[in-house]
Protein backbone atom coordinates (compact mmCIF):
# COMPACT_ATOMS: atom_id res chain seq x y z
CA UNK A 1 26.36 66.43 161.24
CA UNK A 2 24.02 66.20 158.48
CA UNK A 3 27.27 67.22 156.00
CA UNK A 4 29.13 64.55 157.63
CA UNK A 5 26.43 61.93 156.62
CA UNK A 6 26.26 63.25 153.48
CA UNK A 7 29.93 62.58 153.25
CA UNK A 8 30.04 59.03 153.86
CA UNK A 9 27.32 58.10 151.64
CA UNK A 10 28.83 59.35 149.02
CA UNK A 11 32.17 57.68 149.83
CA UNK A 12 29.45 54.67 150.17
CA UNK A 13 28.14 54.72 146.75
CA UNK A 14 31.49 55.11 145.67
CA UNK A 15 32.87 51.74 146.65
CA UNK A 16 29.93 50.10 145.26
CA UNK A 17 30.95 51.39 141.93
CA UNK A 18 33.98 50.37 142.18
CA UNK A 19 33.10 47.08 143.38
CA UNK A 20 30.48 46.70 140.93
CA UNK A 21 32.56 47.71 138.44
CA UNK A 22 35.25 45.08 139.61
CA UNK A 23 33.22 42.31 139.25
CA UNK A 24 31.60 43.21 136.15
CA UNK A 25 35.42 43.04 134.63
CA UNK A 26 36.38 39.36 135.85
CA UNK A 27 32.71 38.03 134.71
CA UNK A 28 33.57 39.87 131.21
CA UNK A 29 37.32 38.50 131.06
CA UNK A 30 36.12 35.13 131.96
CA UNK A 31 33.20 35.07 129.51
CA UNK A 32 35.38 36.76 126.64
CA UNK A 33 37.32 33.83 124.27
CA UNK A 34 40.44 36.58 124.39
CA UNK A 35 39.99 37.06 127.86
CA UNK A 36 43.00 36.16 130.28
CA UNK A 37 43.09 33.00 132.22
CA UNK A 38 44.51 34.05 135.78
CA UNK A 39 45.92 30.47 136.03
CA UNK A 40 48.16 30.72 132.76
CA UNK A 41 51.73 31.76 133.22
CA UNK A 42 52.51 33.96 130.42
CA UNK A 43 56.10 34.11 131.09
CA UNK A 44 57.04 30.20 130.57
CA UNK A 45 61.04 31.76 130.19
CA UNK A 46 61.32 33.06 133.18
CA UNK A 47 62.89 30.43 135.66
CA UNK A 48 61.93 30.84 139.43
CA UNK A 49 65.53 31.18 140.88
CA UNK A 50 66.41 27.98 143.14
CA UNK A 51 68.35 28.05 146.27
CA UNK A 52 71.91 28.33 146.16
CA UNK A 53 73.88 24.99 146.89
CA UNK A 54 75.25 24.72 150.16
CA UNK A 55 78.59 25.07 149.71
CA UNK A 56 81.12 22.41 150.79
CA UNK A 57 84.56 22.61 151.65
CA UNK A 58 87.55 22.27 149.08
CA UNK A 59 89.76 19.38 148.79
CA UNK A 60 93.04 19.82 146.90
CA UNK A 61 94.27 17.44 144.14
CA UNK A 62 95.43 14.28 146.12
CA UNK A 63 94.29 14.77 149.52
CA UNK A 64 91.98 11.63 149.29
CA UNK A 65 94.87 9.09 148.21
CA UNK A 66 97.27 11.26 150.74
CA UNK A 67 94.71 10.64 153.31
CA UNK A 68 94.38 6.50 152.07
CA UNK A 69 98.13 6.22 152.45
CA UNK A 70 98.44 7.88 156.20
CA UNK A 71 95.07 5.02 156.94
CA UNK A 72 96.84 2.31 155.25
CA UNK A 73 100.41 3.41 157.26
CA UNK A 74 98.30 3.84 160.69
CA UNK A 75 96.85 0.27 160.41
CA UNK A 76 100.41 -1.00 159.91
CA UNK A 77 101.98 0.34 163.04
CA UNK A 78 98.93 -0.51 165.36
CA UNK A 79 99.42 -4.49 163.53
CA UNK A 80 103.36 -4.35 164.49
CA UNK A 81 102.84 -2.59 167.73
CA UNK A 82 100.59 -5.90 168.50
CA UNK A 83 102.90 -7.65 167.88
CA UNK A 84 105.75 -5.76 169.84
CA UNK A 85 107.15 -5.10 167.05
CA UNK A 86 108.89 -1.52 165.87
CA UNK A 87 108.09 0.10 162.38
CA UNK A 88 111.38 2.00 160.46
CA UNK A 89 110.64 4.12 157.85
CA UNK A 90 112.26 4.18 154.12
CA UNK A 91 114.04 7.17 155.31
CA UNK A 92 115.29 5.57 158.50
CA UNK A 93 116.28 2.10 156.27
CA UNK A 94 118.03 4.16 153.62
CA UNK A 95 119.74 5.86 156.28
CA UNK A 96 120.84 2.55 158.06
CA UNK A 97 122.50 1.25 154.55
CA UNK A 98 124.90 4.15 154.38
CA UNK A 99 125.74 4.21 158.40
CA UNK A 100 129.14 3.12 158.97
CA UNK A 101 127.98 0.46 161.41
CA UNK A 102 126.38 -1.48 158.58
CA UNK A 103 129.67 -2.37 157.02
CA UNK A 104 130.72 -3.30 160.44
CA UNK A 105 127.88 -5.97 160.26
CA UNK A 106 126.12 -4.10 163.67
CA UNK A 107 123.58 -3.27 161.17
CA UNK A 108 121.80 -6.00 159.64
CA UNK A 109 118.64 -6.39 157.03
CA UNK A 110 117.01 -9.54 156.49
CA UNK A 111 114.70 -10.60 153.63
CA UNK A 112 111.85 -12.51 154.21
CA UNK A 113 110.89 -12.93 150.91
CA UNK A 114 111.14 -16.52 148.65
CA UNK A 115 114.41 -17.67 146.79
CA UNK A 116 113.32 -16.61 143.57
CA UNK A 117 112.12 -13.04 144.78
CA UNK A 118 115.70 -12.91 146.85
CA UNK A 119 118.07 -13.93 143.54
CA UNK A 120 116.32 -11.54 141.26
CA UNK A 121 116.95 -8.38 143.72
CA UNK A 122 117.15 -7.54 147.45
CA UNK A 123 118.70 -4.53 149.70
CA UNK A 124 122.60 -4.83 149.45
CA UNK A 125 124.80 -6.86 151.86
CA UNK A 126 121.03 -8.62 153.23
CA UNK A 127 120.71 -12.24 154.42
CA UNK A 128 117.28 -14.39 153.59
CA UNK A 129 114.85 -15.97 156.07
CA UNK A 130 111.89 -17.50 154.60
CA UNK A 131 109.24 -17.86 157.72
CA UNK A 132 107.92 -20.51 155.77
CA UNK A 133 111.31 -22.76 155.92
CA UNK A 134 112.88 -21.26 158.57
CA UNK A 135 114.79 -24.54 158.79
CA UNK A 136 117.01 -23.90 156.20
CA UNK A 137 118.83 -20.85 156.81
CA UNK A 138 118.00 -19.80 160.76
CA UNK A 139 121.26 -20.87 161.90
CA UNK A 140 123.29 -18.94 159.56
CA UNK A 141 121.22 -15.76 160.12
CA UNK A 142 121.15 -16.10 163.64
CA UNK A 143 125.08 -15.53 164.75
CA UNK A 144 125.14 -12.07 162.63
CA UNK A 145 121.44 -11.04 163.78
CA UNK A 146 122.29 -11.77 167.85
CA UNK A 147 125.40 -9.73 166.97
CA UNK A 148 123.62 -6.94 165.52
CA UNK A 149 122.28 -4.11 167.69
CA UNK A 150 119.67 -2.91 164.61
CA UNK A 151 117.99 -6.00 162.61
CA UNK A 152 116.11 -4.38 159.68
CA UNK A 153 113.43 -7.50 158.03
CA UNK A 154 111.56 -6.87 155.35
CA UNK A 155 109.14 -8.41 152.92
CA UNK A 156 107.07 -7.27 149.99
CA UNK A 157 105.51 -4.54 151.57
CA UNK A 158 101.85 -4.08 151.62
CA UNK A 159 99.56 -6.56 153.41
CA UNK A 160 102.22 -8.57 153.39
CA UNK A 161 103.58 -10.12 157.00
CA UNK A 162 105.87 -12.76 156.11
CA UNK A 163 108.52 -9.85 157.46
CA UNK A 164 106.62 -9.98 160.63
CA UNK A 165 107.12 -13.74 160.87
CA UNK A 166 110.32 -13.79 160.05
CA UNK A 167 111.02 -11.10 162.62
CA UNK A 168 108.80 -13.35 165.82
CA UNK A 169 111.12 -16.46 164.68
CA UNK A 170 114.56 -14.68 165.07
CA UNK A 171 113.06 -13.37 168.24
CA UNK A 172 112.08 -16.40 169.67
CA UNK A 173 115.31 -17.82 168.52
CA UNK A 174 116.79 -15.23 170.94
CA UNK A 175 117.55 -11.73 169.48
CA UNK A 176 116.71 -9.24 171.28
CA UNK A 177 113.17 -7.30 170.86
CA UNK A 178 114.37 -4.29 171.02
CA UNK A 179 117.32 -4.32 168.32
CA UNK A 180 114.21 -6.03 165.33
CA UNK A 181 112.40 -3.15 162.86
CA UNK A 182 110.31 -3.89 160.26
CA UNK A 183 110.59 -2.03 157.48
CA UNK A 184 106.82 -1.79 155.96
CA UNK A 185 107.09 -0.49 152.65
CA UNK A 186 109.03 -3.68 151.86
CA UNK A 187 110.78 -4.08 148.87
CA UNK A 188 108.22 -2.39 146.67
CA UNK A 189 108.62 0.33 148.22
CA UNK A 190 112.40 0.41 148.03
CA UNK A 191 112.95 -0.42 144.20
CA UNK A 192 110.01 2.13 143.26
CA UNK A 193 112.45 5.18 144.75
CA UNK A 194 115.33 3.56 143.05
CA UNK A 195 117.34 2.46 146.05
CA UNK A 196 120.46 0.72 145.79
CA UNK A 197 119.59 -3.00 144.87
CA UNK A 198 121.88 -6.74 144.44
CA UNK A 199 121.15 -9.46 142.97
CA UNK A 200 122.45 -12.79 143.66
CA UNK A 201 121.83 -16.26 145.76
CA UNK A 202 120.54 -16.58 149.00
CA UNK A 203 123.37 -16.15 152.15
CA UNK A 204 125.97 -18.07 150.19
CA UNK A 205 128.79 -15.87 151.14
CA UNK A 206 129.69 -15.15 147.65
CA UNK A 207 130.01 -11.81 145.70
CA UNK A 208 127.18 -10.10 144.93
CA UNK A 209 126.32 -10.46 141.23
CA UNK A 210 125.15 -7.03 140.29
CA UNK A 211 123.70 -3.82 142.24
CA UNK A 212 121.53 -1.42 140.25
């Protein structure tokens, strides 16, 4: 017992030492003009790693304008489906040019665009309604269009919806609904693939001038 005792005093004395001796070394470091400061980083180089970015998910070249275009084609169709109205693609109105039924006059395209925009270039073999004076050329259009089982009107393209217009006035003029397509992409669209184009006045029966 008494050995024990003995024991743990000494183990007792010890840690006051060491204690002792602790504290004796921060109150000499702190009082010492060389002494550390605790506070002070001494490695000013060494950068604290940051967290990692969260990553985010790729997007290939062109996915943005790809996703623009299928927006910009969407709000199209829900404007002509308003409208009752049925969207044809390029593809579709290329398609239509070359089907032996256009020749026949069954198929039938109709620019909606001005006089000048007509004379300077339009899809081959097409007759012009401007919406805007439909007075002037409705009842020449009308006999081929009611004759027609596929009436293809276009415009510019775009925002535009003089094509539209022009569509609602040969249906009202009595066409049939269900034989009228609009073809969106317009003109613009046509001439920037390089489609077949003529040049030459508006529904005067004459030869075309020129097709590029």
């Amino acid at each position: 017992m008494r050995r024990q005792t003995s024991t743990l005093a000494i183990l007792l004395e010890a840690l006051l030492v060491v204690a002792a001796g602790v504290g004796f070394a921060f109150a000499a470091n702190a009082l010492s003009p060389r002494g550390l400061k605790l506070a002070r980083n001494y490695f000013p180089g060494a950068a604290v790693p940051s967290k990692a970015p969260a990553r985010t998910a790729a997007h290939p070249p062109g996915a943005a304008s790809s996703t623009n275009e299928n927006s910009a084609e969407a709000l199209v169709t829900e404007r002509l489906k308003a409208k009752r109205l049925q969207p044809l693609s390029r593809a579709e109105t290329e398609r239509l040019l070359h089907d032996p039924r256009y020749e026949q006059g069954i198929v039938v395209f109709v620019d909606a665009r001005n006089e000048d925009e007509f004379a300077q270039g339009h899809i081959p073999g097409a007759w012009a309604l401007d919406p805007f004076h439909p007075e002037k050329e409705l009842a020449t259009v009308l006999t081929p269009c009611q004759n027609a089982s596929q009436v293809v009107v276009y415009c510019q393209g775009g925002d535009c919806e003089d094509a539209e217009s022009a569509a609602i006035i040969l249906r009202d003029a009595g066409v049939s609904n269900e034989n009228l397509f609009i073809y969106a992409g317009g003109f613009t669209d046509w001439t920037e693939h390089r489609l077949p184009v003529e040049t030459g006045a508006r529904n005067s029966g004459a030869a075309p001038v020129e097709r590029k």
